[in-house]
C-alpha atoms as a PDB file:
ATOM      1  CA  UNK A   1       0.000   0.000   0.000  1.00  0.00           C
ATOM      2  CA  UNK A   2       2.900   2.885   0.314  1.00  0.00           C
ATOM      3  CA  UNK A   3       2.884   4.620  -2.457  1.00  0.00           C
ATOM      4  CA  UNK A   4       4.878   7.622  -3.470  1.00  0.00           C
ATOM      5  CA  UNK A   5       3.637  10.572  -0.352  1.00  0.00           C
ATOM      6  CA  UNK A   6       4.318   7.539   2.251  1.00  0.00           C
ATOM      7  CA  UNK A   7       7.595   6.834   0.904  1.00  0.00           C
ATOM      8  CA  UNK A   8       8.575  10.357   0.893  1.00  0.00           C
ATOM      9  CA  UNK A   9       7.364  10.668   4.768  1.00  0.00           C
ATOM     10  CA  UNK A  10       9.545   8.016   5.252  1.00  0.00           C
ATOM     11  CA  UNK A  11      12.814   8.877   3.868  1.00  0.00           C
ATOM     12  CA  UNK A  12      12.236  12.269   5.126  1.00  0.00           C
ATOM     13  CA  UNK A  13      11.937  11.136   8.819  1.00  0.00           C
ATOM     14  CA  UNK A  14      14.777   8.744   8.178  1.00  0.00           C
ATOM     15  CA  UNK A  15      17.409  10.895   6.701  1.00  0.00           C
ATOM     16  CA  UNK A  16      18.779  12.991   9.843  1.00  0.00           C
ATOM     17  CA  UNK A  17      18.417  10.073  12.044  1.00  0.00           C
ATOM     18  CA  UNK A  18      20.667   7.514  10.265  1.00  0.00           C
ATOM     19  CA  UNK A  19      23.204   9.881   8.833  1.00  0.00           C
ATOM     20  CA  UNK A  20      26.869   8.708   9.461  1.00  0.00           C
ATOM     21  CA  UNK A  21      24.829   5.751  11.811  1.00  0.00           C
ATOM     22  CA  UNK A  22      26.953   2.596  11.390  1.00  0.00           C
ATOM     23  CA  UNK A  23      25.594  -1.150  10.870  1.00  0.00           C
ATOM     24  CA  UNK A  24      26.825  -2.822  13.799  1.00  0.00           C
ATOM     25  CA  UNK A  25      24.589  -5.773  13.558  1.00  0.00           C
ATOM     26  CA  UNK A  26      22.039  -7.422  11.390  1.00  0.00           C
ATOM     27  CA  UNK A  27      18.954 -10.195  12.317  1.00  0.00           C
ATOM     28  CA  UNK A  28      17.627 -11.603   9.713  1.00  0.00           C
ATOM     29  CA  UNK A  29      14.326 -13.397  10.679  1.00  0.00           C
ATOM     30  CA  UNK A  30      13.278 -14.030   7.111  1.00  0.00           C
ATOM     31  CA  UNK A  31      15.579 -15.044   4.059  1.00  0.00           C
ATOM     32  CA  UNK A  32      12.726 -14.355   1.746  1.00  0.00           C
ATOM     33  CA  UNK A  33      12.979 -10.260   2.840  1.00  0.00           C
ATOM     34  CA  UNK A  34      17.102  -9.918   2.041  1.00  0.00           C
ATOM     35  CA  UNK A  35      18.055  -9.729  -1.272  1.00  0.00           C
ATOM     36  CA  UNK A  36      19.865 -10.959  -3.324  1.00  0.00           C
ATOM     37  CA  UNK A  37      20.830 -13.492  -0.420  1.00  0.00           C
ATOM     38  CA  UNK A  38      20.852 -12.905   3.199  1.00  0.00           C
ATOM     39  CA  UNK A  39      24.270 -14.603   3.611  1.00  0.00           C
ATOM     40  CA  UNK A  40      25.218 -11.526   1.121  1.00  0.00           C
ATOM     41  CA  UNK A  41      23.829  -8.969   3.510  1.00  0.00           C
ATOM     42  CA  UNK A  42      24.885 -10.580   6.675  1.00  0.00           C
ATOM     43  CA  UNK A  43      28.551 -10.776   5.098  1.00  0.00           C
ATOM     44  CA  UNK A  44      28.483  -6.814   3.473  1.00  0.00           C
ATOM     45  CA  UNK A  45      26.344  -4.892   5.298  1.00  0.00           C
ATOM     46  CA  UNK A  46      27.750  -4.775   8.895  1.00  0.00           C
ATOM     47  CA  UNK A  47      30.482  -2.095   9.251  1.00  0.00           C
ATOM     48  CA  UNK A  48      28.637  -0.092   7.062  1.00  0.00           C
ATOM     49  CA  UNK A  49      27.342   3.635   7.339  1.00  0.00           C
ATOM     50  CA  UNK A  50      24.685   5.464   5.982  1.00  0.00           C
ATOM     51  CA  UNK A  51      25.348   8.265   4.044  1.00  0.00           C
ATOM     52  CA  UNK A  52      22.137   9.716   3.224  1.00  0.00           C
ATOM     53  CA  UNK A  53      18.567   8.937   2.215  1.00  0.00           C
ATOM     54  CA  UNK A  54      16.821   9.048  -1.458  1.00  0.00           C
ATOM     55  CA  UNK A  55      13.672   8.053  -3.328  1.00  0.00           C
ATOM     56  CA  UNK A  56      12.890   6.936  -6.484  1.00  0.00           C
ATOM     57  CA  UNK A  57       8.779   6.154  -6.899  1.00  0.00           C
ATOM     58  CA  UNK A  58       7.949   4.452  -4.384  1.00  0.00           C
ATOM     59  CA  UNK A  59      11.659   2.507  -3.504  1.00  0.00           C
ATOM     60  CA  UNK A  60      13.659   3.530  -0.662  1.00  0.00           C
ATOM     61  CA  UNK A  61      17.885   4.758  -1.879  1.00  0.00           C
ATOM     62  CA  UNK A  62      20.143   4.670   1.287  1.00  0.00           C
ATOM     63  CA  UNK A  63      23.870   5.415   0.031  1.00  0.00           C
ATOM     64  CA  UNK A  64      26.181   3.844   2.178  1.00  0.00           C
ATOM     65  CA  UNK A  65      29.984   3.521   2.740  1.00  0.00           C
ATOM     66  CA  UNK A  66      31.941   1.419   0.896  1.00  0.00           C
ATOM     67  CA  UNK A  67      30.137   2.768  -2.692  1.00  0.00           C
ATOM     68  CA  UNK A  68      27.219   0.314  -1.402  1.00  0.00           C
ATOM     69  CA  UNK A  69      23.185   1.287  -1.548  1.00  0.00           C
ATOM     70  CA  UNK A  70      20.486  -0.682   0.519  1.00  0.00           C
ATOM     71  CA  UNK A  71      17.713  -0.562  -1.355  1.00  0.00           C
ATOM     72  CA  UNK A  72      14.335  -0.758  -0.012  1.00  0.00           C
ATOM     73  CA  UNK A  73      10.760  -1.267  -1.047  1.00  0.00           C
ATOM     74  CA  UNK A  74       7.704  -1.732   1.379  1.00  0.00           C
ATOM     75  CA  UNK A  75       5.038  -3.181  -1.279  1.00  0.00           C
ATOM     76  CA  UNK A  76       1.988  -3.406  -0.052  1.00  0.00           C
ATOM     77  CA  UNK A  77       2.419  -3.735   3.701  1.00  0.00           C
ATOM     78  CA  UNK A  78       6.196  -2.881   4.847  1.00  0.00           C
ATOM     79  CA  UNK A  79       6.979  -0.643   7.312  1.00  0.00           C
ATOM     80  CA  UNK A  80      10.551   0.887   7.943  1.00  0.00           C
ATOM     81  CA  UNK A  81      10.717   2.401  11.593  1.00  0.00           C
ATOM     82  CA  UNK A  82      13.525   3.921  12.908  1.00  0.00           C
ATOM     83  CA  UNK A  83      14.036   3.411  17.403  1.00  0.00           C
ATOM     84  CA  UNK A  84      16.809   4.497  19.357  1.00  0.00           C
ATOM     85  CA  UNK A  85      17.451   4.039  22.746  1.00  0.00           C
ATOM     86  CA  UNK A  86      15.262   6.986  24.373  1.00  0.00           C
ATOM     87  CA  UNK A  87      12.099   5.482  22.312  1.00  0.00           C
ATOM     88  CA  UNK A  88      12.074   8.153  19.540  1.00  0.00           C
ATOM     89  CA  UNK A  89      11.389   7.919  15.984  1.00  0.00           C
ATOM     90  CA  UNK A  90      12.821   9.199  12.780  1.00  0.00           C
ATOM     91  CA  UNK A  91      15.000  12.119  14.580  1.00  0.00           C
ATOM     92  CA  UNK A  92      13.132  12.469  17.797  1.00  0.00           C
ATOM     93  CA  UNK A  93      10.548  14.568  16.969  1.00  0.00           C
ATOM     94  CA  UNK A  94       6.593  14.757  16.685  1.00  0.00           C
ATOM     95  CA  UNK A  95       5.327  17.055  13.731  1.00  0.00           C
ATOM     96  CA  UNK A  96       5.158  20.119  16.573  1.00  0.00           C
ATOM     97  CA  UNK A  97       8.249  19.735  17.541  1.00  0.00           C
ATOM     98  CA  UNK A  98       8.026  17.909  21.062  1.00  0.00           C
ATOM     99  CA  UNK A  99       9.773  14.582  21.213  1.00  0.00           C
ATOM    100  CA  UNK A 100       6.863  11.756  21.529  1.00  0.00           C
ATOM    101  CA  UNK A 101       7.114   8.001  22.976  1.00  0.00           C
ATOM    102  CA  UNK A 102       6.781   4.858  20.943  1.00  0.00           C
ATOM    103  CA  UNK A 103       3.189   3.708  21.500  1.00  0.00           C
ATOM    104  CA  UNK A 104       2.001   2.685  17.953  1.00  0.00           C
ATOM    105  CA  UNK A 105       3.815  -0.767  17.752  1.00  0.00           C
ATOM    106  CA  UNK A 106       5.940  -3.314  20.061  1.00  0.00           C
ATOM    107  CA  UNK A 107       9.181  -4.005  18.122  1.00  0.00           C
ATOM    108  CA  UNK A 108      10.492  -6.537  17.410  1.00  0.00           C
ATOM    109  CA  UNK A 109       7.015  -8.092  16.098  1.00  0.00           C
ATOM    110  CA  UNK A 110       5.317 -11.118  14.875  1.00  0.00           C
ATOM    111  CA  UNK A 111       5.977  -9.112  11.264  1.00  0.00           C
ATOM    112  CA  UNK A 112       9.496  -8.133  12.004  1.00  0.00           C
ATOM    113  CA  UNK A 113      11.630  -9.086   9.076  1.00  0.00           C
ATOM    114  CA  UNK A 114      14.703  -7.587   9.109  1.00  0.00           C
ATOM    115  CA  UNK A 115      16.979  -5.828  12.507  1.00  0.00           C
ATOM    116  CA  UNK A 116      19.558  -3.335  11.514  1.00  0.00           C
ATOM    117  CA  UNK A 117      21.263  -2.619  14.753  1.00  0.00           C
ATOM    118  CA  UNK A 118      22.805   0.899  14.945  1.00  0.00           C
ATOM    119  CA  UNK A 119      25.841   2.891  16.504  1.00  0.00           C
ATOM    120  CA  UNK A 120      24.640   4.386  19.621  1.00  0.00           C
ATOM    121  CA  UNK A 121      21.862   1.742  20.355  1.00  0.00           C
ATOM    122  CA  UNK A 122      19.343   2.486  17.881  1.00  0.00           C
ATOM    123  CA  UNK A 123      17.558  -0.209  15.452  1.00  0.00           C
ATOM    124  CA  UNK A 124      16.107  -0.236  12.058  1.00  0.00           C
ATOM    125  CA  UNK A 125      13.199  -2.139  11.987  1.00  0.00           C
ATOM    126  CA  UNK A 126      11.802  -3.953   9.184  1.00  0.00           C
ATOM    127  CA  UNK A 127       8.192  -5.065   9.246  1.00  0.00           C
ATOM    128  CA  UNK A 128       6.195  -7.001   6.769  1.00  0.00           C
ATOM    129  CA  UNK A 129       2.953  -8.786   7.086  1.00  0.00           C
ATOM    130  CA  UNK A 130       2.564 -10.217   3.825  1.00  0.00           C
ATOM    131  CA  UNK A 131       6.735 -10.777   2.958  1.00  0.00           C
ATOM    132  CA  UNK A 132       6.100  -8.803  -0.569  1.00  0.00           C
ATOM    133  CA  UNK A 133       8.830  -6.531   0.536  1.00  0.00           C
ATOM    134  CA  UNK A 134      12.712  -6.417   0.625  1.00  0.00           C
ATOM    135  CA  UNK A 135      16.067  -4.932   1.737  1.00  0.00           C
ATOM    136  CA  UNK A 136      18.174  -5.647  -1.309  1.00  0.00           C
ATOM    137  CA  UNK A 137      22.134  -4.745  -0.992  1.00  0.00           C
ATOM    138  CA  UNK A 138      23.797  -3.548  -4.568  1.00  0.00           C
ATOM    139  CA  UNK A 139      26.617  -1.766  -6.176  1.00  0.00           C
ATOM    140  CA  UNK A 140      26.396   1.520  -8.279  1.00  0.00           C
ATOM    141  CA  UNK A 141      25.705  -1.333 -11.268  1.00  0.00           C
ATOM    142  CA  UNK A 142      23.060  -2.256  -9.437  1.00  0.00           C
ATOM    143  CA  UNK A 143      21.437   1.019  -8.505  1.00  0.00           C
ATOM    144  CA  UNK A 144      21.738   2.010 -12.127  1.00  0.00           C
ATOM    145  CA  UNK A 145      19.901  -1.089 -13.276  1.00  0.00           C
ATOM    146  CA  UNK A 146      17.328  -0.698 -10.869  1.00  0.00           C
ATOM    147  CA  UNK A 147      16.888   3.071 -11.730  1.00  0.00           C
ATOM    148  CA  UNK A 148      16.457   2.167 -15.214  1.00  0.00           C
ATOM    149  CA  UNK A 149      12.658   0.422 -14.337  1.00  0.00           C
ATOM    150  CA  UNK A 150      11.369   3.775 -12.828  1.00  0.00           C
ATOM    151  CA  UNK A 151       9.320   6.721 -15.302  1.00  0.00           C
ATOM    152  CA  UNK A 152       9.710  10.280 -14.296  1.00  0.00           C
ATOM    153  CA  UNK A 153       8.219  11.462 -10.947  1.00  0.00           C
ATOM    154  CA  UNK A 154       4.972  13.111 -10.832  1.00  0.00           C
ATOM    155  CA  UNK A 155       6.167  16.492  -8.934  1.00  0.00           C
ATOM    156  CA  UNK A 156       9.499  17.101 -11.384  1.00  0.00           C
ATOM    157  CA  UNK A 157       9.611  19.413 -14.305  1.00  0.00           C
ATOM    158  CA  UNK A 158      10.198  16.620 -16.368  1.00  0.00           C
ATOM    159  CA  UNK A 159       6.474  15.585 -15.678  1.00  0.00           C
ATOM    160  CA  UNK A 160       4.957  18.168 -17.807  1.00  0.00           C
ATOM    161  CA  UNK A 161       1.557  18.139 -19.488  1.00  0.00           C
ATOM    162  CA  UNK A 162       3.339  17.366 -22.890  1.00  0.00           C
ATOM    163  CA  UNK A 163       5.507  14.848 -21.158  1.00  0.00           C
ATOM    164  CA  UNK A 164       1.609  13.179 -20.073  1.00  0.00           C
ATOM    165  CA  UNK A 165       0.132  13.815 -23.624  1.00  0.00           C
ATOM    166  CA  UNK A 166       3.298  12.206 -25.176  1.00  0.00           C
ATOM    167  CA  UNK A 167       2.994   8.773 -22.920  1.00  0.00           C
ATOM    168  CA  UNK A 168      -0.894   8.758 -23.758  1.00  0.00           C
ATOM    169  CA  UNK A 169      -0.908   9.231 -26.857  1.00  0.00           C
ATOM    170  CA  UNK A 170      -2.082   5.695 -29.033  1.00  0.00           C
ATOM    171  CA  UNK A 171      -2.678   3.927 -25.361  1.00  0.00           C
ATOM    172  CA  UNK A 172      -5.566   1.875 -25.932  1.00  0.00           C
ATOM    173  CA  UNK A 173      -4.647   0.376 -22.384  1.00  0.00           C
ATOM    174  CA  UNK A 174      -7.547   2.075 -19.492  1.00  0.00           C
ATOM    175  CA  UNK A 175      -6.492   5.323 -17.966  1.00  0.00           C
ATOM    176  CA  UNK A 176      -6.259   3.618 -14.188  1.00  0.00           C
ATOM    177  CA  UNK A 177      -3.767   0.817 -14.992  1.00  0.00           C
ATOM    178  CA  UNK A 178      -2.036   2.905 -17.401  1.00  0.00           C
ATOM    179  CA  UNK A 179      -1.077   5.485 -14.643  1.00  0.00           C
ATOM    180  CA  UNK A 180      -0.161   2.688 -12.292  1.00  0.00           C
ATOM    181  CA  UNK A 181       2.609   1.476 -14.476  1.00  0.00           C
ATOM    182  CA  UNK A 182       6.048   2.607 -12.656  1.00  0.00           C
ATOM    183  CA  UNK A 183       7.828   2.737 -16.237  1.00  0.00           C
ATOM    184  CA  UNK A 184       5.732   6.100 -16.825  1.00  0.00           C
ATOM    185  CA  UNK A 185       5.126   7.860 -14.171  1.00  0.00           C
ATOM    186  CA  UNK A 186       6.817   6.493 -10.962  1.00  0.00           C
ATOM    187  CA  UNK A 187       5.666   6.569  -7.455  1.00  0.00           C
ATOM    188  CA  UNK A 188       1.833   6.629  -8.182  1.00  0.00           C
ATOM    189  CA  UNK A 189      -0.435   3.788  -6.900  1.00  0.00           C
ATOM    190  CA  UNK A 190      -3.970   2.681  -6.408  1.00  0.00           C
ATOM    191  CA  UNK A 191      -4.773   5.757  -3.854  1.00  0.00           C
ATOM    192  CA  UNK A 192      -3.690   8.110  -5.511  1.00  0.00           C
ATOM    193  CA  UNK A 193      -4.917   7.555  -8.833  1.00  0.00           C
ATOM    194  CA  UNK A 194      -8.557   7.007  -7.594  1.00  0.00           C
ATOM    195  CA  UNK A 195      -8.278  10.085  -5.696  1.00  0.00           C
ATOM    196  CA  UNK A 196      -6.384  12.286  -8.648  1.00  0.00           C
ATOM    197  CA  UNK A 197      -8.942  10.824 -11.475  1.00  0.00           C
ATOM    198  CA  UNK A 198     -11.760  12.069  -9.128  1.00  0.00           C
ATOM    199  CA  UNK A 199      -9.951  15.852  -9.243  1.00  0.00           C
ATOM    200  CA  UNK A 200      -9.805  15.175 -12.971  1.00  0.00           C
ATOM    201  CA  UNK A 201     -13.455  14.130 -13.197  1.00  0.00           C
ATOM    202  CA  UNK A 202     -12.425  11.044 -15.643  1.00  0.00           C
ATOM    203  CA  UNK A 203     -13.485   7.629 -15.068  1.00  0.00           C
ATOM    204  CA  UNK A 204     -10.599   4.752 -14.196  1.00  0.00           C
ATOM    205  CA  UNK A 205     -12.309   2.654 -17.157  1.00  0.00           C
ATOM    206  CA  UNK A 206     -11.759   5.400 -20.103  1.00  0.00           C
ATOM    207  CA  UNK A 207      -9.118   4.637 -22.783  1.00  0.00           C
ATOM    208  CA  UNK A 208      -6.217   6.177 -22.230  1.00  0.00           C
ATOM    209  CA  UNK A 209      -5.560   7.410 -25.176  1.00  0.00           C
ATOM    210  CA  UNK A 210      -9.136   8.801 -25.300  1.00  0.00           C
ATOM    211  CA  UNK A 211      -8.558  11.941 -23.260  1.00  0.00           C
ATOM    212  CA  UNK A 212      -8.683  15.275 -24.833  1.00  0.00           C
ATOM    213  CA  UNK A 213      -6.383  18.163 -24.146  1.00  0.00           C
ATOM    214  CA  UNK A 214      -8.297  19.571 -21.701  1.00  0.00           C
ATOM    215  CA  UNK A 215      -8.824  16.451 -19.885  1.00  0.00           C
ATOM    216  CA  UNK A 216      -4.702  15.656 -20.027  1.00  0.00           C
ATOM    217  CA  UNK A 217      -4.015  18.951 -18.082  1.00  0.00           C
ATOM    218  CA  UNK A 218      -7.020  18.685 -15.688  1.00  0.00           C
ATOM    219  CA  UNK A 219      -5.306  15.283 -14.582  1.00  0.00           C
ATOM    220  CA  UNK A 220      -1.413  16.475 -14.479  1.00  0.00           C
ATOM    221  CA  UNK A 221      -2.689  18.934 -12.504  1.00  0.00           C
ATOM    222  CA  UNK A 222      -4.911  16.850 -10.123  1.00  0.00           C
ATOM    223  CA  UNK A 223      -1.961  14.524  -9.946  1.00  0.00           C
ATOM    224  CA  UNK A 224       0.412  16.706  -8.910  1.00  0.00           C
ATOM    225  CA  UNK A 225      -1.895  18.745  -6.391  1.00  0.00           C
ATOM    226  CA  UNK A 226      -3.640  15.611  -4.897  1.00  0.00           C
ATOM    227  CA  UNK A 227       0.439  14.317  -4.506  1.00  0.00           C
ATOM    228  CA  UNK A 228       1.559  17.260  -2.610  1.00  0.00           C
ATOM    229  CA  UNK A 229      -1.217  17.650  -0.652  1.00  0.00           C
ATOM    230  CA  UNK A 230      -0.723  13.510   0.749  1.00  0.00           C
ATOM    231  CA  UNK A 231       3.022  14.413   1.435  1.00  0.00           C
ATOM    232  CA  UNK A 232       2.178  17.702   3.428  1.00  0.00           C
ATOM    233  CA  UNK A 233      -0.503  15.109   5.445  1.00  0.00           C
ATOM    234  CA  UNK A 234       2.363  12.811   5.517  1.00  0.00           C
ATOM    235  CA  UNK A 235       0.365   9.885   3.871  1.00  0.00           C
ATOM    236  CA  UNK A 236      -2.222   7.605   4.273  1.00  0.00           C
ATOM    237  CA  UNK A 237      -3.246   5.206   6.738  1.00  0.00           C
ATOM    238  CA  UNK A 238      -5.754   2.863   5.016  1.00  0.00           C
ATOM    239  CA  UNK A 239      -5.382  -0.633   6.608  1.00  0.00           C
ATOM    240  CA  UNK A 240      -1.739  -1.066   8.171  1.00  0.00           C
ATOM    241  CA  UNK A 241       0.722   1.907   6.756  1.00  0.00           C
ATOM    242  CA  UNK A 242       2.822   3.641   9.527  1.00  0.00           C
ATOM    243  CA  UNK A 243       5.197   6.401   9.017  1.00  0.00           C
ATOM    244  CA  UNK A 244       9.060   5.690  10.418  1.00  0.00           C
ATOM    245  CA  UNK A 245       7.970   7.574  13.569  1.00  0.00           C
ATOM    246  CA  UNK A 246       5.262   4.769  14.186  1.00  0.00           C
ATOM    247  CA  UNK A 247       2.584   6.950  13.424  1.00  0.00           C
ATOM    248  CA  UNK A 248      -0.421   6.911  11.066  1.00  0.00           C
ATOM    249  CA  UNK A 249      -0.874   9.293   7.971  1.00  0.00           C
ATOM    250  CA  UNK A 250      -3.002  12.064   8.118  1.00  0.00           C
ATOM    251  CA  UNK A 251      -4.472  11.915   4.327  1.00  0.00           C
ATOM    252  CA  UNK A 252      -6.872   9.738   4.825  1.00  0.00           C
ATOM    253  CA  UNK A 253      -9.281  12.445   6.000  1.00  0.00           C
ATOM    254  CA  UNK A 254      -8.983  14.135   2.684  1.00  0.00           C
ATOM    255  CA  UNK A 255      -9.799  10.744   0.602  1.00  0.00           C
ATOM    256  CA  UNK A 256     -12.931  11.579  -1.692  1.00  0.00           C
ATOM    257  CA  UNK A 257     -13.490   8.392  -3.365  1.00  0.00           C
ATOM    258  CA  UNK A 258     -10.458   5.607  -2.705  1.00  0.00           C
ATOM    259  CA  UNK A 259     -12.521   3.419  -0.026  1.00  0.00           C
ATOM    260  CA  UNK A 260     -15.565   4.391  -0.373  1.00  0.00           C
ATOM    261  CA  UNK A 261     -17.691   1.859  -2.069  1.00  0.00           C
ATOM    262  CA  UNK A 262     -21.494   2.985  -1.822  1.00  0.00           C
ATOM    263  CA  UNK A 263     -20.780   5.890   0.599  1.00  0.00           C
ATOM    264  CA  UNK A 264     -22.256   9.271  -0.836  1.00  0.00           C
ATOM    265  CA  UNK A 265     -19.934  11.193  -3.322  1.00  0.00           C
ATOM    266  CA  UNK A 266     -19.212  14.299  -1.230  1.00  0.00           C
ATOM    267  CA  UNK A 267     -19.425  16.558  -4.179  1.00  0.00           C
ATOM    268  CA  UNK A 268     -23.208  14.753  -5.818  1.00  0.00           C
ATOM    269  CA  UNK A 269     -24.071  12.851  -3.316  1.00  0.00           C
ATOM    270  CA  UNK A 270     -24.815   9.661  -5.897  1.00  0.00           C
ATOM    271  CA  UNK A 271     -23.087   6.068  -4.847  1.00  0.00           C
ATOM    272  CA  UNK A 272     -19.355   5.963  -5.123  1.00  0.00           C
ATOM    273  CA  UNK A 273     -19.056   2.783  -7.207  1.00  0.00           C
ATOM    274  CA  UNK A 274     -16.310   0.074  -6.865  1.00  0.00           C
ATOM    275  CA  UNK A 275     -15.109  -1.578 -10.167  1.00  0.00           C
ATOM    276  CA  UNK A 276     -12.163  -4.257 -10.197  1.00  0.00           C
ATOM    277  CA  UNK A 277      -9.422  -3.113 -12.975  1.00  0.00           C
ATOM    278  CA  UNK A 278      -6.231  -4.811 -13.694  1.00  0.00           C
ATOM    279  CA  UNK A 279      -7.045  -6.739 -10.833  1.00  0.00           C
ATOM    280  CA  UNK A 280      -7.247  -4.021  -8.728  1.00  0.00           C
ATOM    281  CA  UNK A 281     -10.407  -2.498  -6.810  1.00  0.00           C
ATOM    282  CA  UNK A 282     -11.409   1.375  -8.270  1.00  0.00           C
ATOM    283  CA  UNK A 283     -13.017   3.627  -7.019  1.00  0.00           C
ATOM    284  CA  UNK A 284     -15.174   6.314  -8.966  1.00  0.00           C
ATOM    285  CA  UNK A 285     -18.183   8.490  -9.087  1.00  0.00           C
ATOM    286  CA  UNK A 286     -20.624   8.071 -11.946  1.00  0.00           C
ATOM    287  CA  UNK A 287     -22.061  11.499 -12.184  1.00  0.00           C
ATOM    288  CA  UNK A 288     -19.450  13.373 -11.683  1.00  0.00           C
ATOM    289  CA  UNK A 289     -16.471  11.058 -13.130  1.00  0.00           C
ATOM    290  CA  UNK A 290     -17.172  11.008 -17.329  1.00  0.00           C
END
């Protein structure tokens, strides 16, 4: 479920508190979460320090020493939460400032994949419920070739309206999975494309190369406000997402149509309907949605 704005929150949070932390230790409690082999992370990754942290879509860049990068992607239910020794989370600080107490989870966990253990007692933990996710360890060949997968991110300059028209253009593929394809536009998923359709007033089903001009710019533009807005509200929590500080996303207040099968449209007031679309569940308004 992370998608792009939960990411972000994420490697926002993260970035102060593991810069120049060194790996001193590593737990692996499931092979299936290290990549490419957890005797390869177990052997390379202690002794190691982070030197920063980066994003591309909705995977997780931390440069390290050694001209190594841990790579990390949460799929659909990873969580990446940062705990040092005084019980605070990504830096030590609550959105107001005031340093705040662990109280969302117990770590470790049942879903606890993956321990990094930190200089000055701190831990990186891991979580996954469904094992979709993974830590995977490469070198700058690696990071290339796994850059090379990604489109352009939604709140660049390369993301332009012309940039959208270009990519549309002879797509007989429907607008929804279209936009959920990372090799175009990276970082969007099936929030966010509900909710930025719904700005756009164009239903998930349409053609994608049936929108006109008008229609293109409406939805760069609902894309890139609906994106900016989640990341200011630092995400949302729809079933199990968590932000590095162990706390819950603040979007979800905002959502308009994602989740809301036969609830009222708040702008009509007809049925939200839920369709299933490249296997995923969509939701849309009718009346106002064309």
């Amino acid at each position: 479920m992370p998608e792009l704005p939960e990411v972000e929150t994420v490697r926002a949070d993260l970035v102060l508190a593991l810069k120049n932390k060194k790996i001193v230790g590593l737990e692996i409690l499931s092979e299936k979460s290290a990549q490419p082999s957890a005797e390869f992370l177990l052997k390379n990754l202690p002794g190691c320090s982070f030197l920063g942290a980066e994003r591309l879509g909705k995977l997780l860049i931390f440069p390290l020493s050694k001209k190594l990068y841990l790579l990390v992607h949460l799929r659909m239910t990873g969580q990446l939460i940062y705990l040092d020794r005084s019980g605070l989370k990504g830096g030590g600080h609550s959105d107001h400032g005031r340093s705040q107490k662990f109280s969302a989870v117990n770590l470790p966990n049942n879903h606890t994949r993956i321990i990094l253990k930190l200089s000055g007692g701190a831990n990186l933990y891991f979580n996954d419920l469904r094992k979709f996710g993974f830590l995977r360890l490469v070198d700058q060949e690696g990071l290339l070739l796994a850059k090379k997968s990604f489109g352009v991110e939604p709140l660049t300059k390369e993301f332009s309206v012309a940039y959208l028209k270009k990519i549309l253009a002879g797509k007989k593929q429907k607008i929804k999975p279209f936009l959920l394809n990372q090799k175009f536009i990276a970082g969007l998923g099936n929030i966010y494309v509900d909710e930025s359709l719904f700005v756009a007033k164009i239903r998930p089903d349409r053609s994608a190369d049936s929108l006109s001009e008008l229609e293109i710019k409406n939805l760069h533009q609902a894309i890139q406000k609906i994106i900016k807005k989640a990341i200011q509200l630092r995400g949302t929590t729809f079933s199990n997402y968590l932000d590095s500080r162990g706390q819950k996303g603040n979007f979800s207040s905002q959502l308009q149509v994602y989740g809301r099968g036969g609830k009222n449209c708040l702008v009509c007031g007809k049925k939200i309907s839920k369709i299933k679309l490249f296997g995923r569940g969509s939701h849309f308004c009718e009346h106002c949605q064309k």
